[in-house]
C-alpha atoms as a PDB file:
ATOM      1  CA  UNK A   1       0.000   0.000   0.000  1.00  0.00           C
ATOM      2  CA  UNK A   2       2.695   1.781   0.167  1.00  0.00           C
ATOM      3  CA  UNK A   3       3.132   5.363  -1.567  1.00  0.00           C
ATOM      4  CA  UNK A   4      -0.139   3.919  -3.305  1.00  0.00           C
ATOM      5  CA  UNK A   5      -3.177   6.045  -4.300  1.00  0.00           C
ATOM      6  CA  UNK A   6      -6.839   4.794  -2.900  1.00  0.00           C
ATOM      7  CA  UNK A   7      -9.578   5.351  -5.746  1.00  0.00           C
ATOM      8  CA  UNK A   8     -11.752   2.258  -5.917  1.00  0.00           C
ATOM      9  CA  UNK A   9     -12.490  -0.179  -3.084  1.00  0.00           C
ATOM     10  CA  UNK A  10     -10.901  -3.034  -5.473  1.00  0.00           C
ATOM     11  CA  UNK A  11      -7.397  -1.392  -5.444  1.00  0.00           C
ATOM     12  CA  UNK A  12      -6.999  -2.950  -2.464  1.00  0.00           C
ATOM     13  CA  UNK A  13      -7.557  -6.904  -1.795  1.00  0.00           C
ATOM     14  CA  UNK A  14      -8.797  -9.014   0.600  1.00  0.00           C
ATOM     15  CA  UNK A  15      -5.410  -9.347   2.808  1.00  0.00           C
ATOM     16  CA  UNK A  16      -5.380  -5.728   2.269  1.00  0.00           C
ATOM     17  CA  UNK A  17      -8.750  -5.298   4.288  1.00  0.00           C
ATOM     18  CA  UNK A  18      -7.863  -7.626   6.955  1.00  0.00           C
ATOM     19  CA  UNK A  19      -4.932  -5.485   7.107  1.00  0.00           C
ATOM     20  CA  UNK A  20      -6.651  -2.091   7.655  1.00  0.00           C
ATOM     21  CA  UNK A  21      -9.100  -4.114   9.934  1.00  0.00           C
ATOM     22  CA  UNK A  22      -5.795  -5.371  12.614  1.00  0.00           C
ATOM     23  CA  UNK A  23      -4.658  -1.258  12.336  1.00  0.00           C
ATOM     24  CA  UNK A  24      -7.876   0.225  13.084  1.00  0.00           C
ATOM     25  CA  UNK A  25      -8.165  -1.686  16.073  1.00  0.00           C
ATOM     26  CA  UNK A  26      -4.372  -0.681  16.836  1.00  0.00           C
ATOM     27  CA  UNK A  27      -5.451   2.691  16.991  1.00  0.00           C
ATOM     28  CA  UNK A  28      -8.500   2.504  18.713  1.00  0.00           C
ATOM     29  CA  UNK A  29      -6.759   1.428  21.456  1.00  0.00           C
ATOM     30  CA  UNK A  30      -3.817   4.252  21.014  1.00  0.00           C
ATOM     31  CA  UNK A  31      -5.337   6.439  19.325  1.00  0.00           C
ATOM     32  CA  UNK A  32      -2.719   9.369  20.140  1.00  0.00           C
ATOM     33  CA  UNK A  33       1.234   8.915  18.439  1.00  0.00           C
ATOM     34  CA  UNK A  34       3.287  11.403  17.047  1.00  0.00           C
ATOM     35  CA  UNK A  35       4.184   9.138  14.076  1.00  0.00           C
ATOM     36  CA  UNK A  36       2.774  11.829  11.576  1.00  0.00           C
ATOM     37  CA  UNK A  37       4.927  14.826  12.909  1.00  0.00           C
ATOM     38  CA  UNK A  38       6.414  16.821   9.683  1.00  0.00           C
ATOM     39  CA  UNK A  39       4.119  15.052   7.317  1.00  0.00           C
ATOM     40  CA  UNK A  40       1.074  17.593   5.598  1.00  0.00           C
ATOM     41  CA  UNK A  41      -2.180  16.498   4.425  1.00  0.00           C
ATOM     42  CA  UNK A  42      -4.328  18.377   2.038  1.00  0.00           C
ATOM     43  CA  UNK A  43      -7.766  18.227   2.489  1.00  0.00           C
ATOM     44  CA  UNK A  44      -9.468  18.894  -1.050  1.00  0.00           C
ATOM     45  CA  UNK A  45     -13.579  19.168  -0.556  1.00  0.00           C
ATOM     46  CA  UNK A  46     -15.133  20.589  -3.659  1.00  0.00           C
ATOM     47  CA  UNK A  47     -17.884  19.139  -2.153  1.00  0.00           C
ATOM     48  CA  UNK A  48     -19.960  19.640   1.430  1.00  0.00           C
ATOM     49  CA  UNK A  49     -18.435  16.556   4.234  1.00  0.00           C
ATOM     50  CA  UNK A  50     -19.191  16.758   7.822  1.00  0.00           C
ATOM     51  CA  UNK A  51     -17.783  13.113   8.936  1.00  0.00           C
ATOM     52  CA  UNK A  52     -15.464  12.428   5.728  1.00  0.00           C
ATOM     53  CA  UNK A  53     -13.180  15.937   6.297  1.00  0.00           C
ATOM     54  CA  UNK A  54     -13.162  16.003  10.131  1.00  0.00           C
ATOM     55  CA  UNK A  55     -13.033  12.374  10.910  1.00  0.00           C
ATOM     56  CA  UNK A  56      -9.771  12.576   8.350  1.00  0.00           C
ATOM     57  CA  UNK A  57      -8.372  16.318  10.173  1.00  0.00           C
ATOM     58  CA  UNK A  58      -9.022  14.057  13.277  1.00  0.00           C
ATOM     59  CA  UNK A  59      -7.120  10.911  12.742  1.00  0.00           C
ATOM     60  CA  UNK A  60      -4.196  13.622  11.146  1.00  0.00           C
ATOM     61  CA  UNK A  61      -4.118  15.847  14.401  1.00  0.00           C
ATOM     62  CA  UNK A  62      -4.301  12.605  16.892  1.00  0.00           C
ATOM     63  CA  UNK A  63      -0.978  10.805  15.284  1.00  0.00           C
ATOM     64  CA  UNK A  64       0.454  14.549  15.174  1.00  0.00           C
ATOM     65  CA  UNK A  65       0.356  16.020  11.731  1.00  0.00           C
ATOM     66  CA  UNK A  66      -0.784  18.796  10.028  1.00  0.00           C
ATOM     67  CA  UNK A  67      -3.412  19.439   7.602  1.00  0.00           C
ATOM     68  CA  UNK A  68      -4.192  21.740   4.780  1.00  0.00           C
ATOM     69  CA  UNK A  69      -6.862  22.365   2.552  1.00  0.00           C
ATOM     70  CA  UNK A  70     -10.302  24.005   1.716  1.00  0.00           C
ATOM     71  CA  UNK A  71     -13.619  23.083   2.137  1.00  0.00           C
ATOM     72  CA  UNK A  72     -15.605  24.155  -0.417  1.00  0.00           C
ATOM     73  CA  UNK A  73     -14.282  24.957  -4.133  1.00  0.00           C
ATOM     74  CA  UNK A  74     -15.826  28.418  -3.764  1.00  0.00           C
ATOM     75  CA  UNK A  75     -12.914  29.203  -1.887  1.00  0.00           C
ATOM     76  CA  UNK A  76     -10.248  27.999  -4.176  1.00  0.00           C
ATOM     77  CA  UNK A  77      -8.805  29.244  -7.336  1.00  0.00           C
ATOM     78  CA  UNK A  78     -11.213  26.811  -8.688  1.00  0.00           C
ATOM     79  CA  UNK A  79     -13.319  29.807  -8.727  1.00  0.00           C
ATOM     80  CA  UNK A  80     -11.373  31.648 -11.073  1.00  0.00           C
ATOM     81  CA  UNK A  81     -10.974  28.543 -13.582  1.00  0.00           C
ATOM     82  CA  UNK A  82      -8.067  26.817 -12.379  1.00  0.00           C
ATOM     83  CA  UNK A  83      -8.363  23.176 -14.040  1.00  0.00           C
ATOM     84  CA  UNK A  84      -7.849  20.375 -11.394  1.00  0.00           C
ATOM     85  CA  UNK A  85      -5.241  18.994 -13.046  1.00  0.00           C
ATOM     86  CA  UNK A  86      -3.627  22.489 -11.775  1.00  0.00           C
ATOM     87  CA  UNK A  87      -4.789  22.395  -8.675  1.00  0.00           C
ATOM     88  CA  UNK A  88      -3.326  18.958  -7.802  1.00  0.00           C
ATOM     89  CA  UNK A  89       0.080  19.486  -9.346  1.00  0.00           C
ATOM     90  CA  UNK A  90      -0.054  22.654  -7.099  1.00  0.00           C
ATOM     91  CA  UNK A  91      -1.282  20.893  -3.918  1.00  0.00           C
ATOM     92  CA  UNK A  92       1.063  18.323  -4.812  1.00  0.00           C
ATOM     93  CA  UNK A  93       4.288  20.600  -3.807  1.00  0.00           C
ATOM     94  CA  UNK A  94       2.968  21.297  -0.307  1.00  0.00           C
ATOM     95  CA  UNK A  95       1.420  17.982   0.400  1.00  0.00           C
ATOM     96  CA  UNK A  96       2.770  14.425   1.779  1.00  0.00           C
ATOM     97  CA  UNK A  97      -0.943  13.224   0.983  1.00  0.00           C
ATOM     98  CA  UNK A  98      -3.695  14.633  -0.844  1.00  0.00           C
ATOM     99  CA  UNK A  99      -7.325  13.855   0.368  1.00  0.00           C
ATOM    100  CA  UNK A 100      -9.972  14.813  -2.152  1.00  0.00           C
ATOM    101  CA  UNK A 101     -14.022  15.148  -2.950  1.00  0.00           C
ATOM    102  CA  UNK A 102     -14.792  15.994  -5.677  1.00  0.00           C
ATOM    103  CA  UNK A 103     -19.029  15.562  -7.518  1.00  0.00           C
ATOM    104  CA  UNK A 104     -17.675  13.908 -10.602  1.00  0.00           C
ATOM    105  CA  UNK A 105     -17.157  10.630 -11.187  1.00  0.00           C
ATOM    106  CA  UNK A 106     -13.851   9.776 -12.530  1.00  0.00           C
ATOM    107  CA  UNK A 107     -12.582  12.959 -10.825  1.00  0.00           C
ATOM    108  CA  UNK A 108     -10.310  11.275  -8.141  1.00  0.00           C
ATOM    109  CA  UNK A 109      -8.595   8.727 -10.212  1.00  0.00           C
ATOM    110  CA  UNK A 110      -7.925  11.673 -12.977  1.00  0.00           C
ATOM    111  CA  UNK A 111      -6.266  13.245  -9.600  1.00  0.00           C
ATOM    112  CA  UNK A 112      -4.490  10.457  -9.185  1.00  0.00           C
ATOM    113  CA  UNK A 113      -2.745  10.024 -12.543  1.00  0.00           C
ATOM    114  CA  UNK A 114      -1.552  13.448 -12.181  1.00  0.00           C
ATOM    115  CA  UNK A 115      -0.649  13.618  -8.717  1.00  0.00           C
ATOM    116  CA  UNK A 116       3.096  13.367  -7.531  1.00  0.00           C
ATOM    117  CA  UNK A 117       1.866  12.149  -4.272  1.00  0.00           C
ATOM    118  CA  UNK A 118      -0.708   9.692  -3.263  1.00  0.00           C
ATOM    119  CA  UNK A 119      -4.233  10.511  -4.052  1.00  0.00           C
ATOM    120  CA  UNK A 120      -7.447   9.118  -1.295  1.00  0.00           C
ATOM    121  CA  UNK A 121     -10.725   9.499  -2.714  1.00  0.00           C
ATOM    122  CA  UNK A 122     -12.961  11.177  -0.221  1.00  0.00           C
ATOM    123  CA  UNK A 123     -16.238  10.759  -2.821  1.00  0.00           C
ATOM    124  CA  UNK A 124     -16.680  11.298  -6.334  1.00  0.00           C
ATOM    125  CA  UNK A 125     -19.845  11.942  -7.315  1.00  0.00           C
ATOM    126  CA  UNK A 126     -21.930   8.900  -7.229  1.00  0.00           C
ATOM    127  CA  UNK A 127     -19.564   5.970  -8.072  1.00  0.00           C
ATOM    128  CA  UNK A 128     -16.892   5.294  -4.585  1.00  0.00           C
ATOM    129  CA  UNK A 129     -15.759   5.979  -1.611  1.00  0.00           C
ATOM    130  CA  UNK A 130     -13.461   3.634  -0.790  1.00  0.00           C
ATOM    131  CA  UNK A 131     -12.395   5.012   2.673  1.00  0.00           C
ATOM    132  CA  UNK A 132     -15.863   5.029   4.165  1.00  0.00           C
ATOM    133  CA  UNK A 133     -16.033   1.085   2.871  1.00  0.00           C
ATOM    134  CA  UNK A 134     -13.312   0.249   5.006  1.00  0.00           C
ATOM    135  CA  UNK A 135     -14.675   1.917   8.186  1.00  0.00           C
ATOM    136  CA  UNK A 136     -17.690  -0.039   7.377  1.00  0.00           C
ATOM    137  CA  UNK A 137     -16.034  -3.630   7.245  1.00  0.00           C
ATOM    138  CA  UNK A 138     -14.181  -2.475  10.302  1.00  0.00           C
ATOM    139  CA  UNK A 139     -17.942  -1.786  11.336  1.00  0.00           C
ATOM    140  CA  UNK A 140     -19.352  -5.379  10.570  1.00  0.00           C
ATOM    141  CA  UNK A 141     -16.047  -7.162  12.133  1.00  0.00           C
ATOM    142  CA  UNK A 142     -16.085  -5.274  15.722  1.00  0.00           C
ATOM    143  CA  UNK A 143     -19.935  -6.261  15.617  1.00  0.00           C
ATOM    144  CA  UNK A 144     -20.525  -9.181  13.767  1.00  0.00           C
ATOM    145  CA  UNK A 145     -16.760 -11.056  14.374  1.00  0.00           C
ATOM    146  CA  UNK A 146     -16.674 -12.095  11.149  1.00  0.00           C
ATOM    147  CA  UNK A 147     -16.797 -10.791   7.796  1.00  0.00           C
ATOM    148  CA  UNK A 148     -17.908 -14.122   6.190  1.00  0.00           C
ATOM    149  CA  UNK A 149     -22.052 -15.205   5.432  1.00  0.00           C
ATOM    150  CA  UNK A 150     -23.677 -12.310   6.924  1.00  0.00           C
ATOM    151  CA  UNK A 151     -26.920 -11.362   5.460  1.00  0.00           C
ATOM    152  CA  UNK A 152     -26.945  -7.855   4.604  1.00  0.00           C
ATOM    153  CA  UNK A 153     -29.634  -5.086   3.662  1.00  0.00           C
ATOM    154  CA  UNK A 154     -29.028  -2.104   1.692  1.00  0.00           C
ATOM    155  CA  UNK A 155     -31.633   0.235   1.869  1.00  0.00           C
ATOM    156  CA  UNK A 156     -32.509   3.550   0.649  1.00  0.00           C
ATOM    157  CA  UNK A 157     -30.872   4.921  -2.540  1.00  0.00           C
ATOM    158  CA  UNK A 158     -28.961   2.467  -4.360  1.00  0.00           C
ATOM    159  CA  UNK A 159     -28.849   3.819  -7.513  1.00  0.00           C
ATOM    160  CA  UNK A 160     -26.450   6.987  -6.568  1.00  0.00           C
ATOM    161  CA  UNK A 161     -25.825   5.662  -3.340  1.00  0.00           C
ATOM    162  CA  UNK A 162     -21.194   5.169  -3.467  1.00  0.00           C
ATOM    163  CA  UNK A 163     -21.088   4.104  -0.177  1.00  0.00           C
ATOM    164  CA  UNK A 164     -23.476   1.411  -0.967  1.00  0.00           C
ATOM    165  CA  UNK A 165     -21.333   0.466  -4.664  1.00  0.00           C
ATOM    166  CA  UNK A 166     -18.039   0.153  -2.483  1.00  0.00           C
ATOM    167  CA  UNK A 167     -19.790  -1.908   0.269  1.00  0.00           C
ATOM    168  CA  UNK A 168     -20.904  -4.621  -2.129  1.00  0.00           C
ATOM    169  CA  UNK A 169     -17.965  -5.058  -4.121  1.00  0.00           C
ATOM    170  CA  UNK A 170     -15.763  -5.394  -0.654  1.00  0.00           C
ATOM    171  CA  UNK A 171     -18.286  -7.363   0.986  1.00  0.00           C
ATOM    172  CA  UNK A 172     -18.219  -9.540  -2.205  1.00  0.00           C
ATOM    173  CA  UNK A 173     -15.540 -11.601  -1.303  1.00  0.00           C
ATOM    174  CA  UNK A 174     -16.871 -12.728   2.005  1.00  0.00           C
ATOM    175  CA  UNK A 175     -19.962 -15.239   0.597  1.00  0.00           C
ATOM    176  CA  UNK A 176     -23.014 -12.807   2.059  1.00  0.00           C
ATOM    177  CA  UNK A 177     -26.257 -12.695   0.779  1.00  0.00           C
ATOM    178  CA  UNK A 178     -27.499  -9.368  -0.320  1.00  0.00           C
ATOM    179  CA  UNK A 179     -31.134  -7.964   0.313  1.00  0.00           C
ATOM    180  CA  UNK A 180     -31.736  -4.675  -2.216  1.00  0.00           C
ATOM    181  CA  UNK A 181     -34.191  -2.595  -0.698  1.00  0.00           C
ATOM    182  CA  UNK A 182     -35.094   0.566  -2.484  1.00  0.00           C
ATOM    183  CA  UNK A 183     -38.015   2.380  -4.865  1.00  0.00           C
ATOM    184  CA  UNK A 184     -37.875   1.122  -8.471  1.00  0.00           C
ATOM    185  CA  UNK A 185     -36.421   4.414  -9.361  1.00  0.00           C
ATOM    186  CA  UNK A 186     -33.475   3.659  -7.303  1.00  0.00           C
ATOM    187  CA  UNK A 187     -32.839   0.043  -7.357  1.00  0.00           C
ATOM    188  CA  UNK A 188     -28.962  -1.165  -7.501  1.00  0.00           C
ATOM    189  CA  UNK A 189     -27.461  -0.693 -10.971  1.00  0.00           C
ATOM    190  CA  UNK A 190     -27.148  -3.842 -13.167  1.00  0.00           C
ATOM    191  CA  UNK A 191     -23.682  -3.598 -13.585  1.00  0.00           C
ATOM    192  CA  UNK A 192     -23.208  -4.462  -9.940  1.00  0.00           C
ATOM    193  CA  UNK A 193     -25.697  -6.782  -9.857  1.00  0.00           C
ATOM    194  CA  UNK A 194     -23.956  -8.611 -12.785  1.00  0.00           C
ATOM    195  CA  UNK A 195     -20.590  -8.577 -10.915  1.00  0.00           C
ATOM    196  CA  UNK A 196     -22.683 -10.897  -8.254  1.00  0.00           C
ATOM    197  CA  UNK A 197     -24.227 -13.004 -10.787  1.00  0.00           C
ATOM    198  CA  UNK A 198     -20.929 -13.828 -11.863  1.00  0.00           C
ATOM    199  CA  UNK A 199     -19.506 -14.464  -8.116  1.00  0.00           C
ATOM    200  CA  UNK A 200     -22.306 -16.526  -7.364  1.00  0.00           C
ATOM    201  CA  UNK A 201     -23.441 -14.179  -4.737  1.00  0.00           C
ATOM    202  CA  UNK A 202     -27.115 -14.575  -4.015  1.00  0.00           C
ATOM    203  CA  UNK A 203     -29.011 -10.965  -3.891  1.00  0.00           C
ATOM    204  CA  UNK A 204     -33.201 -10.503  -3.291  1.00  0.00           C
ATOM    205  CA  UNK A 205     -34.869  -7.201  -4.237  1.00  0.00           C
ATOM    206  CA  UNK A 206     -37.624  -5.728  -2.177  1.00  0.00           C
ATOM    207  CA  UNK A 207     -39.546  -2.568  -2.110  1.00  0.00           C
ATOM    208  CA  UNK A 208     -40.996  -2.945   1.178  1.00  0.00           C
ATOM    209  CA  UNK A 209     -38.270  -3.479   4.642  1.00  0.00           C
ATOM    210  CA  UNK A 210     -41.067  -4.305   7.559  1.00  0.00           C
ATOM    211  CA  UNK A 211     -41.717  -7.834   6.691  1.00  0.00           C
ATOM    212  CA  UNK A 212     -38.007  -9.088   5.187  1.00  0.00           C
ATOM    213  CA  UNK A 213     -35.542  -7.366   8.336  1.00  0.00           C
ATOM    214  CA  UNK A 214     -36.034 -10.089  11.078  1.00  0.00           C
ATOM    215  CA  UNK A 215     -32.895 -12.558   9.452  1.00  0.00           C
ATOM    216  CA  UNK A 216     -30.619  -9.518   8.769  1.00  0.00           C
ATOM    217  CA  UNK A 217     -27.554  -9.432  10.669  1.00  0.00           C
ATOM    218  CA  UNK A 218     -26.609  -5.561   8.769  1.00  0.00           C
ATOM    219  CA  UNK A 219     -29.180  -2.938   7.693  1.00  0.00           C
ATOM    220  CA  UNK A 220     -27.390  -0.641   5.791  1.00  0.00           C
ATOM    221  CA  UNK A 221     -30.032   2.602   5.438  1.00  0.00           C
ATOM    222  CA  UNK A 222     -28.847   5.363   3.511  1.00  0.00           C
ATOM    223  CA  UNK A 223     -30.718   8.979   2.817  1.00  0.00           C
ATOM    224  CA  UNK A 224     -32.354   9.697  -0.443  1.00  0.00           C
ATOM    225  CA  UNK A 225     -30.210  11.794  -2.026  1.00  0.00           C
ATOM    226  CA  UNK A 226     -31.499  15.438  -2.995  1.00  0.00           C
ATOM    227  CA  UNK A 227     -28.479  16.395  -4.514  1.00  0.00           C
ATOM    228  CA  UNK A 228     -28.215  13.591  -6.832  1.00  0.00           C
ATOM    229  CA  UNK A 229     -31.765  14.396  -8.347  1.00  0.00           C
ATOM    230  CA  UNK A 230     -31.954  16.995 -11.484  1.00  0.00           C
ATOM    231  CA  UNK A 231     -35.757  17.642 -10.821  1.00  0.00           C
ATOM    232  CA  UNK A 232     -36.543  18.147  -7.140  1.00  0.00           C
ATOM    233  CA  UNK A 233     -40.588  16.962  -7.725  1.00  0.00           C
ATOM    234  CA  UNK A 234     -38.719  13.140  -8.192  1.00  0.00           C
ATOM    235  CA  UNK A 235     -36.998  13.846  -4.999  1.00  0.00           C
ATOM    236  CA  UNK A 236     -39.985  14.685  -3.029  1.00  0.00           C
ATOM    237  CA  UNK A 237     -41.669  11.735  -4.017  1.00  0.00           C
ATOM    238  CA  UNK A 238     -39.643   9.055  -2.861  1.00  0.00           C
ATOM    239  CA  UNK A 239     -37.581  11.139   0.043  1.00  0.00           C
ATOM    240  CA  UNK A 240     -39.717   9.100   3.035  1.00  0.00           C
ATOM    241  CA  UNK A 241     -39.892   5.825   1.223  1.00  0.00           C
ATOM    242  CA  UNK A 242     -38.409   4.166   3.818  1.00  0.00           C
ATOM    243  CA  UNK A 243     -38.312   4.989   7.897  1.00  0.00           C
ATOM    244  CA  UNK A 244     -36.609   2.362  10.261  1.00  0.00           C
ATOM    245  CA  UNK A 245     -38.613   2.824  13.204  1.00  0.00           C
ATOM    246  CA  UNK A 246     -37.931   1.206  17.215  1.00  0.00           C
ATOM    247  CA  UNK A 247     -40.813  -1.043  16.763  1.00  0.00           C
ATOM    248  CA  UNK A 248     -40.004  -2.707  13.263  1.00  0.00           C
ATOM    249  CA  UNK A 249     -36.695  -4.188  15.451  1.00  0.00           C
ATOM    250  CA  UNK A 250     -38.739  -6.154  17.541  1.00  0.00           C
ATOM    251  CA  UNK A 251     -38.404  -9.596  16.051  1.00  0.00           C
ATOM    252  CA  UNK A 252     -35.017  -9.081  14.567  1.00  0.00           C
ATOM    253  CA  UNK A 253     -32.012 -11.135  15.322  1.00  0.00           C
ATOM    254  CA  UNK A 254     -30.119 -10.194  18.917  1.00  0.00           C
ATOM    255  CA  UNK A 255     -26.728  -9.842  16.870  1.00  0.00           C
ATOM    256  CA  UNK A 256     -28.170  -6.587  14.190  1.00  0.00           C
ATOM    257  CA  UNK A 257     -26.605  -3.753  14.099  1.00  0.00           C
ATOM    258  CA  UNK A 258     -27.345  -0.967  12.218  1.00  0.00           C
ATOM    259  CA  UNK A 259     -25.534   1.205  10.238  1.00  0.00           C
ATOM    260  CA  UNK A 260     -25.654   4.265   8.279  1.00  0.00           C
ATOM    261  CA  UNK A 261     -23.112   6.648   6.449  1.00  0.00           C
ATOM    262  CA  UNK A 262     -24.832  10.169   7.360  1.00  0.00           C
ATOM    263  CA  UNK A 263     -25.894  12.831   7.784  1.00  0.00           C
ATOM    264  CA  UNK A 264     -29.251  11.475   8.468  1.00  0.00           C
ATOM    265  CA  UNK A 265     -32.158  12.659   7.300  1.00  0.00           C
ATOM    266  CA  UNK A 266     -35.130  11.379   8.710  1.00  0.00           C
ATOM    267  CA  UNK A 267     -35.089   7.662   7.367  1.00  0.00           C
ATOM    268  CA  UNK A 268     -33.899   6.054  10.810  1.00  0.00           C
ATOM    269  CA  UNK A 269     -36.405   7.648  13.262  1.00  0.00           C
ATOM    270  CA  UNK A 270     -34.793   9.092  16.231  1.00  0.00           C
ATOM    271  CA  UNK A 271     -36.574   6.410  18.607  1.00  0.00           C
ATOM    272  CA  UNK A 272     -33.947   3.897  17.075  1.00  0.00           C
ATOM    273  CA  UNK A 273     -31.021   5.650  18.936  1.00  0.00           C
ATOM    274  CA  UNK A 274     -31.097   4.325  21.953  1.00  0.00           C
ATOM    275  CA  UNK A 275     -31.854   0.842  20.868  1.00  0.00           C
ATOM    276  CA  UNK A 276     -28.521  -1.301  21.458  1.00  0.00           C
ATOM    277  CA  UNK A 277     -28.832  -2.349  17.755  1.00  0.00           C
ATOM    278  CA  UNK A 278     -28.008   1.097  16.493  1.00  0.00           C
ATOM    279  CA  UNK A 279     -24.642   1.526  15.349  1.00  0.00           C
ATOM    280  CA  UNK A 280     -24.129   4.484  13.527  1.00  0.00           C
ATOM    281  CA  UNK A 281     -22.755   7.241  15.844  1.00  0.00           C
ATOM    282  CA  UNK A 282     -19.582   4.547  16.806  1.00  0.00           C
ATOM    283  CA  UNK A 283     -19.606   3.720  13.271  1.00  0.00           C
ATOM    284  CA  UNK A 284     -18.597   7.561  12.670  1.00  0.00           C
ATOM    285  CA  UNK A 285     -15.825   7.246  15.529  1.00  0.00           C
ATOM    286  CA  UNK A 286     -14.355   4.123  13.984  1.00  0.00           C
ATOM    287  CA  UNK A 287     -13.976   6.169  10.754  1.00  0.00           C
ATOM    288  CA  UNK A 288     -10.720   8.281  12.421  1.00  0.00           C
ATOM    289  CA  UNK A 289      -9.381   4.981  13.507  1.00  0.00           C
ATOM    290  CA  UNK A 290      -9.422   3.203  10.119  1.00  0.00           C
ATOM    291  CA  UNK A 291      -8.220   5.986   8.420  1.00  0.00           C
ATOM    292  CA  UNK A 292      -5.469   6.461  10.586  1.00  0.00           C
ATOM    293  CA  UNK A 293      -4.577   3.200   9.642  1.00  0.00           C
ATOM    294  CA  UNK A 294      -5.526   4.107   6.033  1.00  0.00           C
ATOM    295  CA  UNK A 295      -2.961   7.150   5.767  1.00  0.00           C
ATOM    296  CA  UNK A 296      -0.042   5.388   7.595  1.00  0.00           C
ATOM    297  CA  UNK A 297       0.208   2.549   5.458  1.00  0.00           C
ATOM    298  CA  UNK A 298       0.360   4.883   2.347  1.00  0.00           C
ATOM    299  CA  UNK A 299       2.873   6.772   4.071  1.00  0.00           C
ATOM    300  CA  UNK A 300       4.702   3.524   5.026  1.00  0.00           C
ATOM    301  CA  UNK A 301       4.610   4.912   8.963  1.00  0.00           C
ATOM    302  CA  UNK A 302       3.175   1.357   9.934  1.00  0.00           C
END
């Protein structure tokens, strides 16, 4: 992993996750070295992040470096037409490590190919985000203790959804058994759902979540997406098409956990917080601890 950019989930393998996995739970348990000191990160959001750009200026700060960046391209020289293949080769000459959202997809491997340091993709557009996968699995092991046969829900937006794309090609390689819950509009794209025909991987699609939940061991909910949507009336159709409420968890299996990506909107009711089965606000702490892990092995530190 060394010196090596992260664009897609599948740059890394299997004994690459397992990897991360063993880190991340290095550093949650020391979360605070000073094995970063004189290296820079630059933080590139051309796009709105809450968890993404502070969980990453977190895990930075805690093993003592220093970031850089902006965090919104309003404020760059993006706003006076600077291409990004400027920008990076720019960013590039202050930078051990360049951390970048960006809306289109393709964006962050283009920064990559450029780049004359290693590139991680914080989001691009609707296709990956490979660092938010790995926090996940990390997720699913500290939960489930395993990665292998769990049956998994995705629900919500699957069509634009990245963190949901990443999720199922990692998850891929660990025998699971999908269950695609979403409006028509926004079902899972074929080309995925090809990739698990040809793995073998056994996937159901539902509309409705009540009545399938009670043998999941994962429900993955993620928000509609406003922002993905060119005309807002399609939005406000299907924006509640799903709300995981306290009572639907009833009859579900003792070892469930769910998860989410946020921010939240309102499709996990706030009566599910307190329910030991909701996962989602440690799911955001174990973010700085696999990307710790993340960032030091591409900086060869551990």
């Amino acid at each position: 992993m060394k010196n090596k950019s992260l664009i897609s989930i599948s740059d890394y393998s299997r004994d690459d996750y397992m990897e991360i996995i063993e880190l991340a739970d290095h550093f949650e348990k020391n979360p605070v070295q000073k094995i970063m000191e004189g290296k820079v990160v630059a933080t590139l959001f051309f796009e709105p992040s809450t968890r993404t750009r502070l969980s990453f200026e977190s895990a930075v700060n805690k093993l003592g470096g220093k970031v850089i960046g902006f965090t919104d391209a309003a404020s760059s020289s993006v706003k006076k037409g600077e291409s990004l293949k400027d920008t990076i080769l720019t960013v590039a000459q202050y930078a051990d490590l360049i951390v970048m959202r960006h809306p289109v997809e393709g964006s962050a491997r283009y920064a990559s190919e450029v780049s004359t340091v290693p590139v991680i993709n914080a989001g691009d557009g609707a296709n990956q985000h490979p660092t938010q996968c790995l926090l996940d699995l990390y997720s699913i092991y500290k939960t489930q203790g395993t990665l292998e046969n769990l049956n998994i829900f995705l629900v919500g937006d699957l069509k634009y959804g990245r963190t949901v794309h990443s999720l199922l090609q990692a998850m891929s390689n660990y025998n699971p058994t999908f269950n695609f819950v979403s409006p028509k509009q926004l079902q899972m794209p074929n080309e995925y759902k090809l990739q698990l025909d040809e793995l073998g991987i056994n996937y159901y699609e539902h509309e409705e979540m009540k009545e399938n939940i009670k043998h999941a061991d994962i429900i993955y909910v993620t928000r509609i997406q406003k922002e993905r949507f060119s005309d807002p009336m399609d939005y406000e159709k299907l924006k509640n098409s799903y709300i995981l409420k306290n009572k639907m968890l009833k009859d579900t299996k003792e070892n469930l956990r769910i998860l989410h990506p946020l921010p939240r909107v309102n499709e996990i009711h706030v009566d599910v917080d307190d329910n030991e089965k909701a996962y989602y606000f440690p799911q955001a702490l174990n973010g700085v601890f696999t990307r710790q892990a993340i960032m030091t092995k591409i900086l060869g530190l551990k």
